[in-house]
Each structure stands twice: as structure tokens, then as C-alpha cells.
N, C-alpha and C. Protein backbone atom coordinates (compact mmCIF):
# COMPACT_ATOMS: atom_id res chain seq x y z
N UNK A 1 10.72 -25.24 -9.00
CA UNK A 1 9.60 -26.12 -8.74
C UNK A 1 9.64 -26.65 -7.31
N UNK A 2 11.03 -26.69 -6.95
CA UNK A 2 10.97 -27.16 -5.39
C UNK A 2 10.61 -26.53 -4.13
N UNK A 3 10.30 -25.02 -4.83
CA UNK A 3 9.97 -24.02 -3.83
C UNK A 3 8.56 -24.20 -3.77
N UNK A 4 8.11 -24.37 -5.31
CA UNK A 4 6.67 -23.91 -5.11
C UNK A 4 5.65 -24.99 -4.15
N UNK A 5 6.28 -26.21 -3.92
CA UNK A 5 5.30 -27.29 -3.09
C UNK A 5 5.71 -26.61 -1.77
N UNK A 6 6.58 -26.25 -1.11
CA UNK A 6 5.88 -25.80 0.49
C UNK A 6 5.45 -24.41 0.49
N UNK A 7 5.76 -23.68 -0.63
CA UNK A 7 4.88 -22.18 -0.96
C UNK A 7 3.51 -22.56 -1.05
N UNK A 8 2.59 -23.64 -1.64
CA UNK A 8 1.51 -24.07 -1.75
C UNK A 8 0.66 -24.52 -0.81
N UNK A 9 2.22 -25.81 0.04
CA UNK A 9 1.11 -26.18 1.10
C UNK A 9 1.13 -25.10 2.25
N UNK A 10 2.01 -23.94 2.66
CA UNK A 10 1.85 -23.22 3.35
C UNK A 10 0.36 -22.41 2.81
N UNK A 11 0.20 -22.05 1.82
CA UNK A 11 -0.77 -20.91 1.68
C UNK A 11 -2.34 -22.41 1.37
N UNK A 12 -2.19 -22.87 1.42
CA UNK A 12 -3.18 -24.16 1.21
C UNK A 12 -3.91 -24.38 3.07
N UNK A 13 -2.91 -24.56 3.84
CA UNK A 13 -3.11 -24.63 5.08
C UNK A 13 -3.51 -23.47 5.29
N UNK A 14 -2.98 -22.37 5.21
CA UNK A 14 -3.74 -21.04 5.79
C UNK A 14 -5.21 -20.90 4.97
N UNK A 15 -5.61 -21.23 3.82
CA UNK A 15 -6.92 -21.38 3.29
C UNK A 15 -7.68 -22.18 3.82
N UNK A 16 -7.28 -23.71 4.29
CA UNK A 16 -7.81 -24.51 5.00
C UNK A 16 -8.64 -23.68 6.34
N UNK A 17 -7.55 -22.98 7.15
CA UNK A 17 -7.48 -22.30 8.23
C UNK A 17 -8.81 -21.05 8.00
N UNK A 18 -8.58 -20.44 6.77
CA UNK A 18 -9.94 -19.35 6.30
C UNK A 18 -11.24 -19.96 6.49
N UNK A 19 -10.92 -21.27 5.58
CA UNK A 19 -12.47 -21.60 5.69
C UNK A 19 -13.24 -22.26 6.90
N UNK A 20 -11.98 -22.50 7.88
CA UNK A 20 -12.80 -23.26 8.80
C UNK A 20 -13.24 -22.18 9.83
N UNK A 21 -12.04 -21.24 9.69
CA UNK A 21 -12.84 -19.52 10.64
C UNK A 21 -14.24 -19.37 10.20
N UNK A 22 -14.32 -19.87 8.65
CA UNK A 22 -15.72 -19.02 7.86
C UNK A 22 -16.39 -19.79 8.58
N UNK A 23 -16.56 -21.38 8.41
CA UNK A 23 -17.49 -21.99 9.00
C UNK A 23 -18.00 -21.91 10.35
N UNK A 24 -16.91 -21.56 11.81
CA UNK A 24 -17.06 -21.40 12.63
C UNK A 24 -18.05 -20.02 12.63
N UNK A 25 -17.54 -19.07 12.12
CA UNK A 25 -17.96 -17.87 12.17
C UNK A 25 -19.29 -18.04 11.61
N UNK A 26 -19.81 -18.67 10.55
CA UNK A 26 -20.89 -18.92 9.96
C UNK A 26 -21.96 -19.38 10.93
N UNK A 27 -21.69 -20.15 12.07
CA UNK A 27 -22.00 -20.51 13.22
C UNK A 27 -22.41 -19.88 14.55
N UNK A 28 -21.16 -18.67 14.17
CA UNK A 28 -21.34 -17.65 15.25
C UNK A 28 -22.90 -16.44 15.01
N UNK A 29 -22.15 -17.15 13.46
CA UNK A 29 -23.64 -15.60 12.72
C UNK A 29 -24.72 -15.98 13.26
N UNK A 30 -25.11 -17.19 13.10
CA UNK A 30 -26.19 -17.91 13.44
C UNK A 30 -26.72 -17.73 15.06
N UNK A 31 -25.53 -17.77 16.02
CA UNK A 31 -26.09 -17.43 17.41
C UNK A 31 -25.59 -15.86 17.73
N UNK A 32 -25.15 -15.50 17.25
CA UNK A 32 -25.23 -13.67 17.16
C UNK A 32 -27.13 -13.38 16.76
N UNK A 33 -27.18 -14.21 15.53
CA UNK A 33 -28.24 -13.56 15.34
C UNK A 33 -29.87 -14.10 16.32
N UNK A 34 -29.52 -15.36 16.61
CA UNK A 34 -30.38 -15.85 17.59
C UNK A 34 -30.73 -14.89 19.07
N UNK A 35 -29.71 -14.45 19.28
CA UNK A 35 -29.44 -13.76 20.73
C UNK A 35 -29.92 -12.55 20.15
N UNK A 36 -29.84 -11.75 19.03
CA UNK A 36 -30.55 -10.55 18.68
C UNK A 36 -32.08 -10.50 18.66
N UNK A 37 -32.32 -11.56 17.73
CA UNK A 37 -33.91 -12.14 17.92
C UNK A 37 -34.75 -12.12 19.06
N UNK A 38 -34.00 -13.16 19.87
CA UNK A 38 -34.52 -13.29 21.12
C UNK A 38 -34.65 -11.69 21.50
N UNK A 39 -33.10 -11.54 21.99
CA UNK A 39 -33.30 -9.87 22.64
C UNK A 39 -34.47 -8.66 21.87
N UNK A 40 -34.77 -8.68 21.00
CA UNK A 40 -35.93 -7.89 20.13
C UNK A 40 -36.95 -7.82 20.35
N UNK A 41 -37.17 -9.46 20.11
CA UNK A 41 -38.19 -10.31 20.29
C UNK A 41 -39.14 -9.48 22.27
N UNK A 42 -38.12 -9.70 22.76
CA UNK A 42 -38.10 -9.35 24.65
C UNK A 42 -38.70 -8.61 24.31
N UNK A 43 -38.12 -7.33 23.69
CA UNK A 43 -38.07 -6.25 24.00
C UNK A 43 -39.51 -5.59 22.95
N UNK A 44 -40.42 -6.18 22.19
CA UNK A 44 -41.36 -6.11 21.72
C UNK A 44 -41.63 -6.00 20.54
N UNK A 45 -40.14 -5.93 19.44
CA UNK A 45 -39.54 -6.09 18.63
C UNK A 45 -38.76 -5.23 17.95
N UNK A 46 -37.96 -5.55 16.49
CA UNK A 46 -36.85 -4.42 15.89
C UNK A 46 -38.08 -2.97 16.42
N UNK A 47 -39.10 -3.03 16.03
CA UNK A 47 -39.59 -1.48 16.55
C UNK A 47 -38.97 -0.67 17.33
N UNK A 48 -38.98 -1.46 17.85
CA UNK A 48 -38.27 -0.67 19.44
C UNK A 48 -36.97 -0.85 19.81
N UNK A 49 -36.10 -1.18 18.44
CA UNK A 49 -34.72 -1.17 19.17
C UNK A 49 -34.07 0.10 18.65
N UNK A 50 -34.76 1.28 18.48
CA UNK A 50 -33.59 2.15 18.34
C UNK A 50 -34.35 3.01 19.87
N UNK A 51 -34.99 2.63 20.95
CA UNK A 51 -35.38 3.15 21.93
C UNK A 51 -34.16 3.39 22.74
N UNK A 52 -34.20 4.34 23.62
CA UNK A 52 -33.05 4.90 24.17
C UNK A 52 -32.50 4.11 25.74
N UNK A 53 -31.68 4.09 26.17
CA UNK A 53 -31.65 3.41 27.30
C UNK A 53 -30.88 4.08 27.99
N UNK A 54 -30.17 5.07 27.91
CA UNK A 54 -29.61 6.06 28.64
C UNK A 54 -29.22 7.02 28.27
N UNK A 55 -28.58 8.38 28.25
CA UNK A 55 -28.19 9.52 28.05
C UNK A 55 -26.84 8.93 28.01
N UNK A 56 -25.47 9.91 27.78
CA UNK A 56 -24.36 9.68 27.67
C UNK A 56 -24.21 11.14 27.91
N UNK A 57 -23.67 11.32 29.35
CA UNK A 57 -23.57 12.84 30.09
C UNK A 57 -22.54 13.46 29.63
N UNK A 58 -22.88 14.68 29.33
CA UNK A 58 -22.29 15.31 29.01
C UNK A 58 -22.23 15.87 26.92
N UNK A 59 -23.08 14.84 26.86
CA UNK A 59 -22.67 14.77 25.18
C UNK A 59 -24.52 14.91 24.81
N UNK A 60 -24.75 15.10 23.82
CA UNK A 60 -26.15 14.65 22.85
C UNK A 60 -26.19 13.43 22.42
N UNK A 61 -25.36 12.52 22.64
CA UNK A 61 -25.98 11.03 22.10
C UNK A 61 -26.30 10.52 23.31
N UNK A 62 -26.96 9.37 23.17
CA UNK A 62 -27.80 8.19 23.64
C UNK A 62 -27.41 6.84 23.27
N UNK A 63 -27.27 5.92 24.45
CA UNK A 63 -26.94 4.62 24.09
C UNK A 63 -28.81 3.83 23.36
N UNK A 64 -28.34 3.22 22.77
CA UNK A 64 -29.78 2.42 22.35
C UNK A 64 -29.87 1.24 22.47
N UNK A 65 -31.31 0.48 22.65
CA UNK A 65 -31.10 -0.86 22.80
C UNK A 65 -30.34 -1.66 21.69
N UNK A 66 -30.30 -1.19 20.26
CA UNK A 66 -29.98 -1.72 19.31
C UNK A 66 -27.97 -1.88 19.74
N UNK A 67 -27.45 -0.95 20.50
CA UNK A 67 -26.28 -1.30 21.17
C UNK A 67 -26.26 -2.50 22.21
N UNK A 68 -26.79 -2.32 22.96
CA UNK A 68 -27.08 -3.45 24.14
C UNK A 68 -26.97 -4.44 23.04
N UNK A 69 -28.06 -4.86 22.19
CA UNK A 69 -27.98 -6.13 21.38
C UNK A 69 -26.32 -6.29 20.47
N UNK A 70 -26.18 -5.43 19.85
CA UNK A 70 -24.95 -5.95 19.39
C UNK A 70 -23.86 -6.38 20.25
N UNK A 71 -23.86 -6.00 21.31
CA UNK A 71 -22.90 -5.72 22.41
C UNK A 71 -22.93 -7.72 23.18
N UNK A 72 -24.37 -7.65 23.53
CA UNK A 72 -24.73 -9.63 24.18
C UNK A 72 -24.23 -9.85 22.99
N UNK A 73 -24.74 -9.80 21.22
CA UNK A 73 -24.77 -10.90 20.77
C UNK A 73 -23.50 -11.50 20.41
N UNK A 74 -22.25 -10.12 20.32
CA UNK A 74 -21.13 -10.19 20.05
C UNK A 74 -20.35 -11.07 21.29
N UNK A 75 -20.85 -11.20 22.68
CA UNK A 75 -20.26 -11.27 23.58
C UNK A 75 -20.81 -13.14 23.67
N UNK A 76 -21.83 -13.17 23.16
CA UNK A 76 -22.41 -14.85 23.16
C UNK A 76 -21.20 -15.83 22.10
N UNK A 77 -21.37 -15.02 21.04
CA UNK A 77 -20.86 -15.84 19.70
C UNK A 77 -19.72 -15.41 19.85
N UNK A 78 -18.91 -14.69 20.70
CA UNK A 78 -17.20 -14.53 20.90
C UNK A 78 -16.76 -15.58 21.28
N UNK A 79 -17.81 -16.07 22.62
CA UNK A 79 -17.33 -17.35 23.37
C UNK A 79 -17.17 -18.46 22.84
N UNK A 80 -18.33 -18.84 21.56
CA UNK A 80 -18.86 -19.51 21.23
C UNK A 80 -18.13 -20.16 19.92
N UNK A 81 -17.44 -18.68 19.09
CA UNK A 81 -16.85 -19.10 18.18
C UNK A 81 -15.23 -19.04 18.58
N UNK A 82 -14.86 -18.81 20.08
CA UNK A 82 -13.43 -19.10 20.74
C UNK A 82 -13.23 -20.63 21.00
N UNK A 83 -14.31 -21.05 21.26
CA UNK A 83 -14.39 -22.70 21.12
C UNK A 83 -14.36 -23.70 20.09
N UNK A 84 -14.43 -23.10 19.46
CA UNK A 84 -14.97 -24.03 18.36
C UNK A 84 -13.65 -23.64 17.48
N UNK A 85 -13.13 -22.21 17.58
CA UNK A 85 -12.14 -21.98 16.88
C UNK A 85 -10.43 -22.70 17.63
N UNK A 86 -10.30 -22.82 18.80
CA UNK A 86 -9.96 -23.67 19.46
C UNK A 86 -9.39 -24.77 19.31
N UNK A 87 -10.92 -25.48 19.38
CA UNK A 87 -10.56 -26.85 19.00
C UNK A 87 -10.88 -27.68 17.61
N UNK A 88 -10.90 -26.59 16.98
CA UNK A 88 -11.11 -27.49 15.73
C UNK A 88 -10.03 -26.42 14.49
N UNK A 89 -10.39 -24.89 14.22
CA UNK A 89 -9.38 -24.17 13.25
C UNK A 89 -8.10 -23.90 13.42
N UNK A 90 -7.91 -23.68 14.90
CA UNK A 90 -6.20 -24.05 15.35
C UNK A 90 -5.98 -24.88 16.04
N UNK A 91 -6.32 -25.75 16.06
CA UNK A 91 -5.51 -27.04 17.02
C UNK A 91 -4.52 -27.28 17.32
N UNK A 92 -3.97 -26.97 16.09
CA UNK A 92 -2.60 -27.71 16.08
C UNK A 92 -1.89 -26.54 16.25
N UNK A 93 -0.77 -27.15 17.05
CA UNK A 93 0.26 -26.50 18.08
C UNK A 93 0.10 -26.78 19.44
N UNK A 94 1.28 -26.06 20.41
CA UNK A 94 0.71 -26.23 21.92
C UNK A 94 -0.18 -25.06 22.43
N UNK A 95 -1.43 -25.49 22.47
CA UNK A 95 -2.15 -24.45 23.16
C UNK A 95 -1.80 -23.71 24.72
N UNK A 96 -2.28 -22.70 24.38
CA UNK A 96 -1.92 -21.91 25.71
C UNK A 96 -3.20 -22.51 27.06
N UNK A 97 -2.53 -22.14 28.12
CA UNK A 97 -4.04 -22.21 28.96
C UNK A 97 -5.17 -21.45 28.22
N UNK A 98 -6.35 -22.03 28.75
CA UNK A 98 -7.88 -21.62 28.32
C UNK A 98 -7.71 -19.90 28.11
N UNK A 99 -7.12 -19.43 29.05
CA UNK A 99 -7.97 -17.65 29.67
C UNK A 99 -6.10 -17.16 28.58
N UNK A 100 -5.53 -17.46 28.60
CA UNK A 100 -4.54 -17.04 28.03
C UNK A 100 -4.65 -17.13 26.62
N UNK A 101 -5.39 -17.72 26.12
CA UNK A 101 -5.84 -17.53 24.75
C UNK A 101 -7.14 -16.84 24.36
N UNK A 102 -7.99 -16.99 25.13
CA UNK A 102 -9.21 -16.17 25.14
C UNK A 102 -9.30 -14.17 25.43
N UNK A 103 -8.20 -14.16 26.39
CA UNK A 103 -8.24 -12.97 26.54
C UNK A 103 -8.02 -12.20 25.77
N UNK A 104 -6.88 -12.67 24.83
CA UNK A 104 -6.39 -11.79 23.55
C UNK A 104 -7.61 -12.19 22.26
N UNK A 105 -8.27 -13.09 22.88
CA UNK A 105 -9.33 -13.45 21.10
C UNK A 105 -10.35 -12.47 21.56
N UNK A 106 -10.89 -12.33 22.70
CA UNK A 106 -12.09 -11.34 23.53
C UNK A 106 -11.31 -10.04 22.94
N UNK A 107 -10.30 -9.41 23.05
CA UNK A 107 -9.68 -7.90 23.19
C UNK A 107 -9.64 -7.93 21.48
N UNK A 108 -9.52 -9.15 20.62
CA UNK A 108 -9.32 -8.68 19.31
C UNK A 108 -10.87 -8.60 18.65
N UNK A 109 -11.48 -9.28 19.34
CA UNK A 109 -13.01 -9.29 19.33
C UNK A 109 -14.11 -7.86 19.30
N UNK A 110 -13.20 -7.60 20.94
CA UNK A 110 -14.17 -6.44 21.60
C UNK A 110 -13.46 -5.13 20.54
N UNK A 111 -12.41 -5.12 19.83
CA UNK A 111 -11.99 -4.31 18.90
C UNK A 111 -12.69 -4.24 17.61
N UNK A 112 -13.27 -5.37 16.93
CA UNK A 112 -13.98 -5.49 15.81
C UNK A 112 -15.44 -5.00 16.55
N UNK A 113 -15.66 -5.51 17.90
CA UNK A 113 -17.07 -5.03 17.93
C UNK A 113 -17.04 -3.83 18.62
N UNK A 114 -16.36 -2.83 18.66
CA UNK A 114 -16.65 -1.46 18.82
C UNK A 114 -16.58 -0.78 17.42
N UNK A 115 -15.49 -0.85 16.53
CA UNK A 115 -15.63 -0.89 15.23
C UNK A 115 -17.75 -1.21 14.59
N UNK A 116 -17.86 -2.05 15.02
CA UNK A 116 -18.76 -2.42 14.63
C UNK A 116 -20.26 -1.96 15.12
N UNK A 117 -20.40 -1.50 16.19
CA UNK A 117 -21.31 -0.21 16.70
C UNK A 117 -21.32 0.75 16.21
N UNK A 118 -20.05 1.51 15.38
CA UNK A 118 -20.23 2.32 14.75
C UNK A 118 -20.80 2.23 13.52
N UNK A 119 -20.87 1.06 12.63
CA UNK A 119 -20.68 0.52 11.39
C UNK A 119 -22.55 0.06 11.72
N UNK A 120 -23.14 -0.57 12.44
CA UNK A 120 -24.26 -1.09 12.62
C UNK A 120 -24.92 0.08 13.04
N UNK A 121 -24.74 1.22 13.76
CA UNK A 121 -25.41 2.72 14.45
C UNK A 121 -25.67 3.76 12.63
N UNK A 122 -25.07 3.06 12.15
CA UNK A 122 -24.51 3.91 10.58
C UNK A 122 -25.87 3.61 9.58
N UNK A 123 -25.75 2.38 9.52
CA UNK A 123 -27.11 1.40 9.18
C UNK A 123 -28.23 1.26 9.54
N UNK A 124 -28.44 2.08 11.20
CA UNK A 124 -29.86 1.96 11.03
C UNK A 124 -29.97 3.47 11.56
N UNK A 125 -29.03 4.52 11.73
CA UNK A 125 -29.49 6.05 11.78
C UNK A 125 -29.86 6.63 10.26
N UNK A 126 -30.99 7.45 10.60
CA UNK A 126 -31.67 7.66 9.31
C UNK A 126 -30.95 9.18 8.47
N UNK A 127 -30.25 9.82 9.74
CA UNK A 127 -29.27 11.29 9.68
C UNK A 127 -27.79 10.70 8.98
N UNK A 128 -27.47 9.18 8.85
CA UNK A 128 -26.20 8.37 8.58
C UNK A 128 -25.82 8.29 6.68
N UNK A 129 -25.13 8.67 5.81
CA UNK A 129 -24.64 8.34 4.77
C UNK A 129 -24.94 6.88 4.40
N UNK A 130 -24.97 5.67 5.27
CA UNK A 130 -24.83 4.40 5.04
C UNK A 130 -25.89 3.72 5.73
N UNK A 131 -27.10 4.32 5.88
CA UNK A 131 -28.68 4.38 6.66
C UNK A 131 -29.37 3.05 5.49
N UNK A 132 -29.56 2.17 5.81
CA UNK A 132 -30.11 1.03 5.20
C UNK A 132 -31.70 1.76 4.84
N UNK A 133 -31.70 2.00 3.40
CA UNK A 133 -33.20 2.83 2.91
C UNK A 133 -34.34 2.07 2.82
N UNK A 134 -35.52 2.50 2.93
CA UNK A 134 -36.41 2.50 2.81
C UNK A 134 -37.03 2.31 1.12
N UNK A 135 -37.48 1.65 0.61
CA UNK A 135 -38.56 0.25 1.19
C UNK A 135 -37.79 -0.93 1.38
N UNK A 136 -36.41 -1.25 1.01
CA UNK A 136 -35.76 -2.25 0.75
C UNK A 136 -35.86 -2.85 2.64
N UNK A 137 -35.79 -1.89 3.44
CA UNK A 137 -35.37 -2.14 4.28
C UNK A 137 -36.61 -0.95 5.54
N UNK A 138 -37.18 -2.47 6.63
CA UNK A 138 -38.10 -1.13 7.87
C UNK A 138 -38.60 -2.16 8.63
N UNK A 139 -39.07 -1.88 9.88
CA UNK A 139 -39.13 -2.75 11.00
C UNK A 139 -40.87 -3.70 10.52
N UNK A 140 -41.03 -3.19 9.42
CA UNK A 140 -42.93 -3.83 9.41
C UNK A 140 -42.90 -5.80 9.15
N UNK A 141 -41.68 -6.15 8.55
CA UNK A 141 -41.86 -7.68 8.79
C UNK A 141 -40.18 -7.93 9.26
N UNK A 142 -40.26 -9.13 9.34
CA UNK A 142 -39.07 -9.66 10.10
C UNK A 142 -37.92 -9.82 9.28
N UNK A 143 -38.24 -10.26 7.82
CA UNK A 143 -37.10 -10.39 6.67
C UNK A 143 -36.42 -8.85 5.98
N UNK A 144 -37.66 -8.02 6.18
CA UNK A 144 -37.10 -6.70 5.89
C UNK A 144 -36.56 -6.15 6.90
N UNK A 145 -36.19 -6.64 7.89
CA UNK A 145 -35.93 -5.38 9.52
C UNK A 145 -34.66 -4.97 9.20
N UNK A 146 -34.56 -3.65 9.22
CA UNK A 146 -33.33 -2.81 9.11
C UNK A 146 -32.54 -3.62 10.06
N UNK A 147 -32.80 -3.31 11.25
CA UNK A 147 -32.31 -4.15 12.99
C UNK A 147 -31.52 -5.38 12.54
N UNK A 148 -32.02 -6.67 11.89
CA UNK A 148 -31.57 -7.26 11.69
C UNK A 148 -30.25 -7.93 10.18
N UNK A 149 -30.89 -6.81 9.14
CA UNK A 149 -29.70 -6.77 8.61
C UNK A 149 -28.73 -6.32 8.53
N UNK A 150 -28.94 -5.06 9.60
CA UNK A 150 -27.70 -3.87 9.79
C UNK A 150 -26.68 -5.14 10.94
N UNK A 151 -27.30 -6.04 11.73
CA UNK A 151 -26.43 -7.14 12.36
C UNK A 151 -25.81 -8.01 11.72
N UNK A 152 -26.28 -8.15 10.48
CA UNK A 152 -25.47 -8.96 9.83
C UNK A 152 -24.54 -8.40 8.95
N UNK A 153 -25.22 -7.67 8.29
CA UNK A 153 -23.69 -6.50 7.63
C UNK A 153 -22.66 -6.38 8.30
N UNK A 154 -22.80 -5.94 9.65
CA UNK A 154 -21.58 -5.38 10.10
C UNK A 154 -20.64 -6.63 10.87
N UNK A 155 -21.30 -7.61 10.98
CA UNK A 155 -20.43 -8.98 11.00
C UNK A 155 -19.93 -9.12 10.42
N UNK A 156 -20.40 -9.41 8.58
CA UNK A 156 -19.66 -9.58 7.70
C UNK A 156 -18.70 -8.44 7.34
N UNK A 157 -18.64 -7.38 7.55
CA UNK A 157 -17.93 -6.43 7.53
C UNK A 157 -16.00 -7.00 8.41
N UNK A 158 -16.78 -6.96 9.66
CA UNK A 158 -15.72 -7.02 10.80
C UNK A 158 -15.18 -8.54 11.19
N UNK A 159 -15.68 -9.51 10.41
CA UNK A 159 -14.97 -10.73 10.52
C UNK A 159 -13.49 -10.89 9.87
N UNK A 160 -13.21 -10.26 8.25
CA UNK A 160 -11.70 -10.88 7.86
C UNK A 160 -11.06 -9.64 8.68
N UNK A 161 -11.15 -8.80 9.51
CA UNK A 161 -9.82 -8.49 10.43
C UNK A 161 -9.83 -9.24 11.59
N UNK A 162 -11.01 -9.91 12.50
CA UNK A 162 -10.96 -10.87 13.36
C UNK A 162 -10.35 -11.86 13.01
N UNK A 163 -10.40 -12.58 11.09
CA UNK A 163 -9.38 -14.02 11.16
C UNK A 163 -7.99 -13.71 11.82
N UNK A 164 -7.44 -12.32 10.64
CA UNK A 164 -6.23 -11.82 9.98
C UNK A 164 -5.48 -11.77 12.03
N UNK A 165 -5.96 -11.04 12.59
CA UNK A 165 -5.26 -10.63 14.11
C UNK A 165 -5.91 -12.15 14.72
N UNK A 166 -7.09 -12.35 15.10
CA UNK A 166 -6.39 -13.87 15.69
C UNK A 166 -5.75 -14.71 15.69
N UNK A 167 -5.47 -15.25 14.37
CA UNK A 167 -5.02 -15.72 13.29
C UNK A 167 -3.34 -15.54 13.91
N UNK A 168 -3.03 -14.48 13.52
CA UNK A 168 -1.65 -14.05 13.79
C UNK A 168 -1.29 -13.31 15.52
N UNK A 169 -2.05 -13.21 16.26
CA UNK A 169 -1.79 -12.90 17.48
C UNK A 169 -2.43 -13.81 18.29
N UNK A 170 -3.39 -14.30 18.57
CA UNK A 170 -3.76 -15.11 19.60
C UNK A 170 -3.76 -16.54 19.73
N UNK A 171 -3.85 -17.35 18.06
CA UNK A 171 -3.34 -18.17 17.98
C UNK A 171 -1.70 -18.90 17.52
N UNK A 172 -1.22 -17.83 17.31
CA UNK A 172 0.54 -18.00 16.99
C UNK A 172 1.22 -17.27 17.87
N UNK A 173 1.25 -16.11 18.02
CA UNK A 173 1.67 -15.44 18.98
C UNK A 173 1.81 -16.16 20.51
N UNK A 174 0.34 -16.33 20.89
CA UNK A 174 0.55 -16.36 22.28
C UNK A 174 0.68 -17.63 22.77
N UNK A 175 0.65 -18.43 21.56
CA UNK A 175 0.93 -20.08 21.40
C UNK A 175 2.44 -20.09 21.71
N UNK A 176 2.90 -19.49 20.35
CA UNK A 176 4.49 -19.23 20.45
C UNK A 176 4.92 -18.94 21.44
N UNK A 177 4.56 -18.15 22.39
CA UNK A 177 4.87 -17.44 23.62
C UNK A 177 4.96 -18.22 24.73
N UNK A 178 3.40 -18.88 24.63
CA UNK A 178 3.79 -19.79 25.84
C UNK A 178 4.62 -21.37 25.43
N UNK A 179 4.43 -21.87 24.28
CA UNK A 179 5.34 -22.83 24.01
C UNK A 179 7.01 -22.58 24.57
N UNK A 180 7.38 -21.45 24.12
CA UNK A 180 8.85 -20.95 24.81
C UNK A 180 8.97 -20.88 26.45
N UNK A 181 8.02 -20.54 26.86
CA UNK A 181 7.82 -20.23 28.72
C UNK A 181 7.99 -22.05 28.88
N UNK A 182 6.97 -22.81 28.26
CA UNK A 182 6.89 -24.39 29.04
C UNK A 182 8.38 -24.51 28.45
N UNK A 183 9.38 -24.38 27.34
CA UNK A 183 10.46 -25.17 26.94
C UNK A 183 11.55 -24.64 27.87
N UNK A 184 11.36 -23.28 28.13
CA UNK A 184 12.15 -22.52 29.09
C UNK A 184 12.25 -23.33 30.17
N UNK A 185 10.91 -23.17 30.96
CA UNK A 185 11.34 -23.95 32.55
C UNK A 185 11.28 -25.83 32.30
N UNK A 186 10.87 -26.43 31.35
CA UNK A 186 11.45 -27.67 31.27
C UNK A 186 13.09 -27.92 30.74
């Protein structure tokens, strides 16, 4: 019985820790998906986001705007939910400098969101196994837009490996890391 109270509050704190990623992240969804909107919106809407925006030499594919968008919105709500995750889901400990913790949350980031170009390109190619069908899903109103739920799928997809590696590398790791460097030279 004496084991099981810090077996509890350890896995109690790391749940604490889940849900406040969720919430942050829940947050992030929210300006991921704002910045998609907008960007759509620009661009004349989901209609036109599987329009092409460059060749990729040498090969038969094409980058599409629907990349560009995942690409800002991932890059808005990285920042956005590095802050917030920061200072409120890991706090506690000695934080590293700003860019020393960010760099590794951006690289575990920019890993879920290349993962996730593939996973969102999957969802709205119509040649794709995992092609979001028709009628459930098509650019004619805004609640049905393939565009926009294939952005949210693949968030929810690629968020619990973003907790699991930040979680354990950017906020412990490089915490740990630099906590030892400041105890070192003090």
C-alpha cells in the first residue's frame, strides 16, 4: 500500500500534465484552424486549395496550397501552443533558456507535421485509400469542406506523439540538461 500512493501521484501528475497538453492543444486547434480559414478564405476558398503552386523537379508530384496551409498553420499554433505549454503544462522545474527549449519542441513539431502532410494529402487525394468521401464530405459549404476536416483529423491524429516526445525530450530532457550545466558551473 505504501508503494501505491507515489505510483498514483506520479501517474496522476502525468494525467494532470495530458490534460493540460489537451487543453493547450485544444487551443492550438482553434488557431491552426483560424490561420487555415483565413488562408482559404485569401485564397478564394477550400475550392481552390488543392491548386498547385509548384512542380517538384524532377518527380510527378506538385506541392499544393492545401500544403502551404498546413505548413503556416502548424507553424502559428507551434509557437503558440510552446507558450502556453511553457508556462502553464510544464512549469515546474528549471526551465531552459527560451530558444533552448523551443528548438527541440519546433523539431518534435516539424516531425509530427511532416508526418502529417502525408496523413492530411491522404484525406483530401481522391487516387488515396483514406480520401475523405463524398457526400459526407466536398468543398460546396464550409461545415462539409474536405480542406477543413482533413486539418483537423490529422491534428488529432499527430498530437499524442507530440505530448509523449515533448513531454519526455524537450521538457525533461533538455530541462535536465541544462539544470546540470547551471549546477555544474555554480
Amino acid at each position: 500500500m505504501t508503494t501505491a500512493g507515489p505510483f498514483y501521484r506520479r501517474y496522476a501528475h502525468v494525467g494532470r500534465q495530458f490534460l493540460k497538453f489537451g487543453l493547450v492543444g485544444g487551443a492550438g486547434v482553434v488557431v491552426n484552424m483560424v490561420v487555415a480559414i483565413i488562408m482559404n478564405k485569401a485564397n478564394g476558398g477550400t475550392v481552390n486549395a488543392q491548386n498547385i503552386l509548384f512542380s517538384i523537379p524532377g518527380t510527378p508530384y506538385n506541392v499544393r496550397f492545401t500544403v502551404l496551409v498546413w505548413v503556416v498553420g502548424f507553424l502559428v499554433a507551434n509557437l503558440f501552443n510552446f507558450e502556453l505549454n511553457r508556462r502553464w503544462t510544464f512549469k515546474a522545474g528549471n526551465a531552459a533558456p527560451w530558444l533552448k527549449e523551443f528548438l527541440p519542441f519546433l523539431a518534435v513539431g516539424s516531425a509530427a507535421a511532416l508526418v502529417g502532410i502525408f496523413i492530411k494529402v491522404g484525406f483530401t487525394n481522391p487516387t488515396s485509400p483514406i480520401y475523405l468521401p463524398y457526400p459526407w464530405f466536398h468543398e460546396d459549404t464550409g461545415l462539409q469542406s474536405r480542406e477543413y476536416w482533413a486539418q483537423l483529423l490529422t491534428i488529432v491524429i499527430t498530437t499524442p506523439i507530440n505530448f509523449l516526445v515533448n513531454k519526455l525530450w524537450t521538457f525533461r530532457f533538455v530541462r535536465n540538461r541544462h539544470a546540470d550545466s547551471v549546477d555544474t558551473i555554480g
